[in-house]
C-alpha atoms as a PDB file:
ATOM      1  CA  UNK A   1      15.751  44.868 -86.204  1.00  0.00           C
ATOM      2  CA  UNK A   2      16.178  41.154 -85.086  1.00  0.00           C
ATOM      3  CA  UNK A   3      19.434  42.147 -83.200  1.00  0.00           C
ATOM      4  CA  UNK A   4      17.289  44.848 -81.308  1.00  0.00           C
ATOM      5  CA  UNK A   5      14.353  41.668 -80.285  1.00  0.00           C
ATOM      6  CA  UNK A   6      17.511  39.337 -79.345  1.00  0.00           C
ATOM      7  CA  UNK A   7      19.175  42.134 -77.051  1.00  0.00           C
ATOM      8  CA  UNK A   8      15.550  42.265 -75.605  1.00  0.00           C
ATOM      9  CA  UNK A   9      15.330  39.361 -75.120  1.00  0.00           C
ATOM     10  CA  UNK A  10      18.690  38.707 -73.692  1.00  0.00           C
ATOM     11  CA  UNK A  11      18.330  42.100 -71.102  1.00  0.00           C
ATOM     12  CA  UNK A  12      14.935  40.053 -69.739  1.00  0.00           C
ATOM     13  CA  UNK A  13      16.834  36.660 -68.978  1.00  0.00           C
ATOM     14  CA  UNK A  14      19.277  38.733 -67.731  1.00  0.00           C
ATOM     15  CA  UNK A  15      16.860  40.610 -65.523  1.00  0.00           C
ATOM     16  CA  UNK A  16      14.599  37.778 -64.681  1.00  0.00           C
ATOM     17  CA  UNK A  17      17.990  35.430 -63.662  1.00  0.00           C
ATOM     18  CA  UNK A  18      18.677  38.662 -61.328  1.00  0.00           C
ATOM     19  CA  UNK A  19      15.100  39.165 -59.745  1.00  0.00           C
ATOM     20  CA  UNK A  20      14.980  35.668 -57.814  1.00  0.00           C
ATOM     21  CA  UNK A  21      18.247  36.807 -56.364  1.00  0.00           C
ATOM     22  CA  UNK A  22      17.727  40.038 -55.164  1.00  0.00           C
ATOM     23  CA  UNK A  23      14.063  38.891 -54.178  1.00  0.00           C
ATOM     24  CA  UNK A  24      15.731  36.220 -52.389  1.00  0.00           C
ATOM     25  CA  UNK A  25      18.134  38.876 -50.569  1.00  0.00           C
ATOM     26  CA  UNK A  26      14.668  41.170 -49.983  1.00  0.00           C
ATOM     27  CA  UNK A  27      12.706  38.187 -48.125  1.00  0.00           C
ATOM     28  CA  UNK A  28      15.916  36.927 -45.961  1.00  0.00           C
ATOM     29  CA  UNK A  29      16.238  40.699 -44.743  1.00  0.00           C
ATOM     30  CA  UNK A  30      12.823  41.631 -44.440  1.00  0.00           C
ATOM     31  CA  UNK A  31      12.288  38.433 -42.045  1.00  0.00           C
ATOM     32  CA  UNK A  32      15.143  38.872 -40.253  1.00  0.00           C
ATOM     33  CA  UNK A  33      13.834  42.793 -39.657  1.00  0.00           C
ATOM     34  CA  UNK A  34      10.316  41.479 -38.678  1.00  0.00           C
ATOM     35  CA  UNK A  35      11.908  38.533 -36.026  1.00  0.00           C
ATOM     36  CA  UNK A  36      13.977  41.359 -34.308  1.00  0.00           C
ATOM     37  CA  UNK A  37      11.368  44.088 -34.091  1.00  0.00           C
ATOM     38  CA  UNK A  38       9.197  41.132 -32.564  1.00  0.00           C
ATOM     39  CA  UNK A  39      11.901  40.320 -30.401  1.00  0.00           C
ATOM     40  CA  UNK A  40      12.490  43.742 -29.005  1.00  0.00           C
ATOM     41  CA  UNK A  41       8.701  44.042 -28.683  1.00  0.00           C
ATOM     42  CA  UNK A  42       8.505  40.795 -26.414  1.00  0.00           C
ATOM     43  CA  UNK A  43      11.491  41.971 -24.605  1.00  0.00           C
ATOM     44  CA  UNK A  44       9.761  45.750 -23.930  1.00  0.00           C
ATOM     45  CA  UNK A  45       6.189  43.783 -22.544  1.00  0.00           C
ATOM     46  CA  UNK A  46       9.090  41.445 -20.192  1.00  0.00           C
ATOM     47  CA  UNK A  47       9.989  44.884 -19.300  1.00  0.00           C
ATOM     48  CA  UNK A  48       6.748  46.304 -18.769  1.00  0.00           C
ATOM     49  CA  UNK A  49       5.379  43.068 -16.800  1.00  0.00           C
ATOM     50  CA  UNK A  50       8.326  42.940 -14.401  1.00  0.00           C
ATOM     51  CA  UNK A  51       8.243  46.577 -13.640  1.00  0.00           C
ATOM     52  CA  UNK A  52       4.714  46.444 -12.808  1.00  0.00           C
ATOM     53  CA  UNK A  53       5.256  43.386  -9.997  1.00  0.00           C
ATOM     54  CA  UNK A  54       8.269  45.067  -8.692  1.00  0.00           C
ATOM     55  CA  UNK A  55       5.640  48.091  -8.102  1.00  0.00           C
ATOM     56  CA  UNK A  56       3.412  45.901  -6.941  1.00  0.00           C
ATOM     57  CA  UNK A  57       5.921  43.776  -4.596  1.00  0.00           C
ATOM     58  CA  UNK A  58       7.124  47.012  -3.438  1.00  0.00           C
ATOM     59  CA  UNK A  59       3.951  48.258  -2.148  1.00  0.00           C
ATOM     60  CA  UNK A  60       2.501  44.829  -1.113  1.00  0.00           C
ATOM     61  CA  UNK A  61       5.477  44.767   1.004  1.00  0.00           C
ATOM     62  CA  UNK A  62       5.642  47.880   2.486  1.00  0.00           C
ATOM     63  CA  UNK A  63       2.362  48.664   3.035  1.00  0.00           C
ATOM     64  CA  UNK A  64      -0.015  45.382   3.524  1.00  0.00           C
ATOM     65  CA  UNK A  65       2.604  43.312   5.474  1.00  0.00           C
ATOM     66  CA  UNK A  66       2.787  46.250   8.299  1.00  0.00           C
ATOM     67  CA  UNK A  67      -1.478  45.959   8.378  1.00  0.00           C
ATOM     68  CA  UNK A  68      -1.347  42.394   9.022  1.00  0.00           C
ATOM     69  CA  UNK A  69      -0.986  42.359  12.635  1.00  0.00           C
ATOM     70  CA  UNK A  70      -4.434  44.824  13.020  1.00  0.00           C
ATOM     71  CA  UNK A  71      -6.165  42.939  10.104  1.00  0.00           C
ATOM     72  CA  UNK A  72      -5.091  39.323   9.693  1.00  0.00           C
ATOM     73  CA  UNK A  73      -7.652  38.479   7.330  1.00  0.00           C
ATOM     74  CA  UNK A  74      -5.931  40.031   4.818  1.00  0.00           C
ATOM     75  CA  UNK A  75      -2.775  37.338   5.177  1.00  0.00           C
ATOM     76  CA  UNK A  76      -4.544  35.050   2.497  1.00  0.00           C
ATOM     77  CA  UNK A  77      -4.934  37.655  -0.219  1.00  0.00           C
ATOM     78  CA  UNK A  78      -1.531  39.517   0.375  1.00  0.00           C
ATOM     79  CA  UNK A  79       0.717  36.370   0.324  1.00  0.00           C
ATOM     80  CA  UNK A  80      -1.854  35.432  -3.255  1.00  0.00           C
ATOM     81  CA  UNK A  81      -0.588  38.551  -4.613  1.00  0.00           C
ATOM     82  CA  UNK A  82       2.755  38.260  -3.638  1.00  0.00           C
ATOM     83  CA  UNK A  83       2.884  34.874  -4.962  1.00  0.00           C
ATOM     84  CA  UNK A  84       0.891  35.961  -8.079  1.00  0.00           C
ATOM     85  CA  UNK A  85       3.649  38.835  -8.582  1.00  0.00           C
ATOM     86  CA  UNK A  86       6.473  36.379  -8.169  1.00  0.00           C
ATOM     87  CA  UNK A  87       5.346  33.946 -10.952  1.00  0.00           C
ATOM     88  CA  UNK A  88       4.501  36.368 -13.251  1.00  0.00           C
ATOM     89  CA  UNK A  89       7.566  38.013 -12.475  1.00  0.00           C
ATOM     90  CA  UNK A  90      10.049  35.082 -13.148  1.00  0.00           C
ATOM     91  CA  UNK A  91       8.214  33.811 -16.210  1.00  0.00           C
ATOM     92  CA  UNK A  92       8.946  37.528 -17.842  1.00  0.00           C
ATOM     93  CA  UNK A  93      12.313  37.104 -17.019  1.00  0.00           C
ATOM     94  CA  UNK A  94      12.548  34.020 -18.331  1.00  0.00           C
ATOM     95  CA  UNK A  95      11.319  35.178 -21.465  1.00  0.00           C
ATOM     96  CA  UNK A  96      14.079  37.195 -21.697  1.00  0.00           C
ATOM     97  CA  UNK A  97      16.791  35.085 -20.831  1.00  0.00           C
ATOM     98  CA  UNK A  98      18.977  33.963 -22.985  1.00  0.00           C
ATOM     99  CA  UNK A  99      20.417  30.624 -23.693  1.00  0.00           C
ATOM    100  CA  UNK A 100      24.370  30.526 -25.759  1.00  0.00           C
ATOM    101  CA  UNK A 101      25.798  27.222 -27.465  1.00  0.00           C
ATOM    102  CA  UNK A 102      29.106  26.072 -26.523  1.00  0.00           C
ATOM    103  CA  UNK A 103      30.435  28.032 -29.128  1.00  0.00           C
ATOM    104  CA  UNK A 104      32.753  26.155 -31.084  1.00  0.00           C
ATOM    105  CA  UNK A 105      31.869  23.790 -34.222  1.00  0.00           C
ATOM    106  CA  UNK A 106      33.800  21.667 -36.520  1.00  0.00           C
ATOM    107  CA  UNK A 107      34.732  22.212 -40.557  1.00  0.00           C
ATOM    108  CA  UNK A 108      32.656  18.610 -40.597  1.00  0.00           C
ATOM    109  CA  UNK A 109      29.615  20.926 -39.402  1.00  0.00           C
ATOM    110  CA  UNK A 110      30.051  23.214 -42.064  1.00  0.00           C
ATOM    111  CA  UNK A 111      29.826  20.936 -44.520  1.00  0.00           C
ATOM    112  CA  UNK A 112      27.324  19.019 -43.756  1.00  0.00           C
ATOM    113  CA  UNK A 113      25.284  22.690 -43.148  1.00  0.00           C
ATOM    114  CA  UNK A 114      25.022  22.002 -38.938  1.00  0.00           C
ATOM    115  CA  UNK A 115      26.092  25.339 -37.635  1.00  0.00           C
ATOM    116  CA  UNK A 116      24.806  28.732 -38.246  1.00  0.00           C
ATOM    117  CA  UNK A 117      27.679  31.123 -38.693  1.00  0.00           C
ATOM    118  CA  UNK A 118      25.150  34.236 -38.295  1.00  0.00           C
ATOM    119  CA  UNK A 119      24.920  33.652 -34.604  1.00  0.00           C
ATOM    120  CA  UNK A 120      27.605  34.274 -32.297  1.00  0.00           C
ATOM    121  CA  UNK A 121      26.757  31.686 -30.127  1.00  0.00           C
ATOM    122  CA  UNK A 122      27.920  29.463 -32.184  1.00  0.00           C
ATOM    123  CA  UNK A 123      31.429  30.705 -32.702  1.00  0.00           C
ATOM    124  CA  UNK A 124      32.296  32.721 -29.818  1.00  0.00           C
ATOM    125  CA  UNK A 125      34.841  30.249 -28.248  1.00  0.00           C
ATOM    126  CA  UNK A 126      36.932  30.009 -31.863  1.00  0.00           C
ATOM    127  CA  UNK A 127      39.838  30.813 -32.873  1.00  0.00           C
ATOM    128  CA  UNK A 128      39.796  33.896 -35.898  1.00  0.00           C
ATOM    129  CA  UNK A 129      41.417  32.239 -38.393  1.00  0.00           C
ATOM    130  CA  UNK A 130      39.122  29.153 -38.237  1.00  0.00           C
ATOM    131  CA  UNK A 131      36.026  31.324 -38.077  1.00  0.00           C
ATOM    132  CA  UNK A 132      37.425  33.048 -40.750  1.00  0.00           C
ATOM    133  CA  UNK A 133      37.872  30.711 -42.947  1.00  0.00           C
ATOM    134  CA  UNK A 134      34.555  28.944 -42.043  1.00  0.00           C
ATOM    135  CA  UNK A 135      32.861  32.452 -43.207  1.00  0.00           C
ATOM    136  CA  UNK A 136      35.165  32.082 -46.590  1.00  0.00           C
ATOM    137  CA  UNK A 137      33.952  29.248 -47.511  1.00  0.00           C
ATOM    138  CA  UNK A 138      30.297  29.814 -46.878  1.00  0.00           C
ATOM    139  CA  UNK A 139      30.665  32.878 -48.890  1.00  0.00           C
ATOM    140  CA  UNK A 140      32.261  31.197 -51.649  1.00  0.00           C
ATOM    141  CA  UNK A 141      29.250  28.366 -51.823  1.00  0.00           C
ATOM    142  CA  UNK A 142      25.727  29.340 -52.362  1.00  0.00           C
ATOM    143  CA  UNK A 143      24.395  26.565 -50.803  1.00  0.00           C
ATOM    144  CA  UNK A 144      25.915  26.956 -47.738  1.00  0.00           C
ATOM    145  CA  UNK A 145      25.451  31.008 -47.701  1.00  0.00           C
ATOM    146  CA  UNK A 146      21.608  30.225 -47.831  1.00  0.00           C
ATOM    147  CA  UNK A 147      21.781  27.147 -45.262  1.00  0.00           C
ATOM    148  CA  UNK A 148      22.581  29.997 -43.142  1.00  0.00           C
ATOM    149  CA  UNK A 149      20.229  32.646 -43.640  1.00  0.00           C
ATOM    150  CA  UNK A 150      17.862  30.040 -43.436  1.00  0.00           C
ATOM    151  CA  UNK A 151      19.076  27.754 -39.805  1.00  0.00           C
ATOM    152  CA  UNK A 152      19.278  31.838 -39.031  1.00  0.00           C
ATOM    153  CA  UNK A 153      15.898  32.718 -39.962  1.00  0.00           C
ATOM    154  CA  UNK A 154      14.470  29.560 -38.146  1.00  0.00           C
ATOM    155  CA  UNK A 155      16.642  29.526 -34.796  1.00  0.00           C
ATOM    156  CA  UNK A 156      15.222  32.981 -34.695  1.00  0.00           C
ATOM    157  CA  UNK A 157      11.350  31.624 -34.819  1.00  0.00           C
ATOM    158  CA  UNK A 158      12.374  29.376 -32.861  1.00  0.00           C
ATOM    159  CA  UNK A 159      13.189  31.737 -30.078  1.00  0.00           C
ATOM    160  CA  UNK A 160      10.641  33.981 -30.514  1.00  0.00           C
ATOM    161  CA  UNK A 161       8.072  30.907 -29.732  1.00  0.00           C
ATOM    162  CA  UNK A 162       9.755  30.607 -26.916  1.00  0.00           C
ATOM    163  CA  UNK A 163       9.840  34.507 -25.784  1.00  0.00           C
ATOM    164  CA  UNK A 164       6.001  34.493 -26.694  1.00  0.00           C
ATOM    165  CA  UNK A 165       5.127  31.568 -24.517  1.00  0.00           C
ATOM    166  CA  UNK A 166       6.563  32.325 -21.716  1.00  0.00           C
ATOM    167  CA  UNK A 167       5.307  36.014 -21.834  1.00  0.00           C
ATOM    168  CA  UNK A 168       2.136  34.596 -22.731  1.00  0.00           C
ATOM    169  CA  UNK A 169       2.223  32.385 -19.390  1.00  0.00           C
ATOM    170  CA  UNK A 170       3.457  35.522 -17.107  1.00  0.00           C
ATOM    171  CA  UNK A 171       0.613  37.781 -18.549  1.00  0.00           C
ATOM    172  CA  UNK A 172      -1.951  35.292 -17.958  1.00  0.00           C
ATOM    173  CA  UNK A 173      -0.840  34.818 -14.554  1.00  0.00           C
ATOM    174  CA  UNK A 174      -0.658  38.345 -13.697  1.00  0.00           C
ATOM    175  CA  UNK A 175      -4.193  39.145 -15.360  1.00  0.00           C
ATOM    176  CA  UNK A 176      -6.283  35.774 -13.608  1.00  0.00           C
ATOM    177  CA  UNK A 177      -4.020  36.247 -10.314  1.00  0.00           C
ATOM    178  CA  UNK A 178      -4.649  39.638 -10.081  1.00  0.00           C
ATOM    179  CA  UNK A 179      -8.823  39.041 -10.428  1.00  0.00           C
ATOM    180  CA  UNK A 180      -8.405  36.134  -7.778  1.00  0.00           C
ATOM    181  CA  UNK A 181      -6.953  38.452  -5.580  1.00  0.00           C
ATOM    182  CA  UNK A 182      -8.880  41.285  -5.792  1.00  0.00           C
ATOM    183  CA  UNK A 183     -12.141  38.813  -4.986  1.00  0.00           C
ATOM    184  CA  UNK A 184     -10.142  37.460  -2.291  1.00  0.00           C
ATOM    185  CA  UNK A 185      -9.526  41.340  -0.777  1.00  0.00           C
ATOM    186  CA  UNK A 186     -13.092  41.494  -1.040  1.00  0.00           C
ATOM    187  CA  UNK A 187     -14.317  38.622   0.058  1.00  0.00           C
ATOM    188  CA  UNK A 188     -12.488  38.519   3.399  1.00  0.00           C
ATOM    189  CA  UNK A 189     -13.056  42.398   3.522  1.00  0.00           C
ATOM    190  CA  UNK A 190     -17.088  41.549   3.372  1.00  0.00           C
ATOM    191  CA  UNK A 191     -17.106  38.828   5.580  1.00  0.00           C
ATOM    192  CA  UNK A 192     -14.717  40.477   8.520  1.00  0.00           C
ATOM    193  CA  UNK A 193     -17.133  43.661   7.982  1.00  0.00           C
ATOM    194  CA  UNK A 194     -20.025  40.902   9.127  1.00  0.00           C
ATOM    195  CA  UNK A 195     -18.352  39.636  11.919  1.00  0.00           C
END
């Protein structure tokens, strides 16, 4: 009977020891899951926001512009929207840009848990066999396997923040400019019906 408590209580050390692991593997995926399908979300709004402009530019362009020579009032809030349409426009591309490390590192930065060997950017301009064995030995150590995941996990954030604020800037650009302009369109619409 006391062999059957000990084997018990061996299978639940055994079973607790595993847990942290595998619940360590769970959260590292999980975030790394939620930071992409953010980053593909921010990436479809860049999408959405410069599409719109380029509609917008397209039609400002083609058919205000021509009506400027019969109705020159309407020069102040055409070249607002066109500006307007612009900024918005670059800070959603912006958002979307990406920016790429030299690509190279040394054996020093491995050690000493500098580089993240998750991101390409980081290794793109190596040679296999030192990436290679750069990879070995963070699989072989723990420590350094985690570093990873984790400089991973947090150059990732760190992106995102950026992604976010610059979308942030380009849709609060779009949504104020396009008000001002629309009471500018009105306003010199009113007063050249007074005159």
């Amino acid at each position: 009977m006391a062999s059957g408590k000990n084997k018990d209580k061996a299978g639940k050390e055994k079973s607790s020891k595993e847990r942290p692991e595998k619940g360590i593997e769970t959260m590292f995926r999980v975030s790394s899951a939620n930071h992409q399908r953010l980053s593909d979300m921010a990436d479809n709004k860049a999408s959405i926001m410069i599409t719109v402009n380029s509609i917008i530019l397209s039609a400002v362009l083609s058919l205000l512009l021509r009506r400027l020579e019969d109705q020159p009032y309407l020069a102040i809030p055409t070249f607002m929207l066109i500006a307007i349409s612009l900024v918005a426009m670059i800070f959603a591309i912006l958002s979307t840009r990406p920016s790429i490390p030299d690509g190279s590192f040394s054996m020093q930065d491995i050690e000493q848990q500098k580089v993240n060997l998750l991101f390409f950017g980081n290794f793109y301009k190596m040679s296999l066999p030192d990436f290679k064995t750069a990879m070995q030995k963070t699989m072989e150590d723990s420590e350094l396997l985690y570093g990873n995941l984790i400089m991973d996990g947090y150059a990732q954030g760190i992106v995102l923040g950026k992604k976010y604020r610059l979308l942030r800037i380009s849709y609060n650009i779009f949504m104020f400019g396009l008000i001002a302009s629309v009471i500018a369109f009105f306003v010199v619409s009113v007063l050249n019906v007074k005159h």
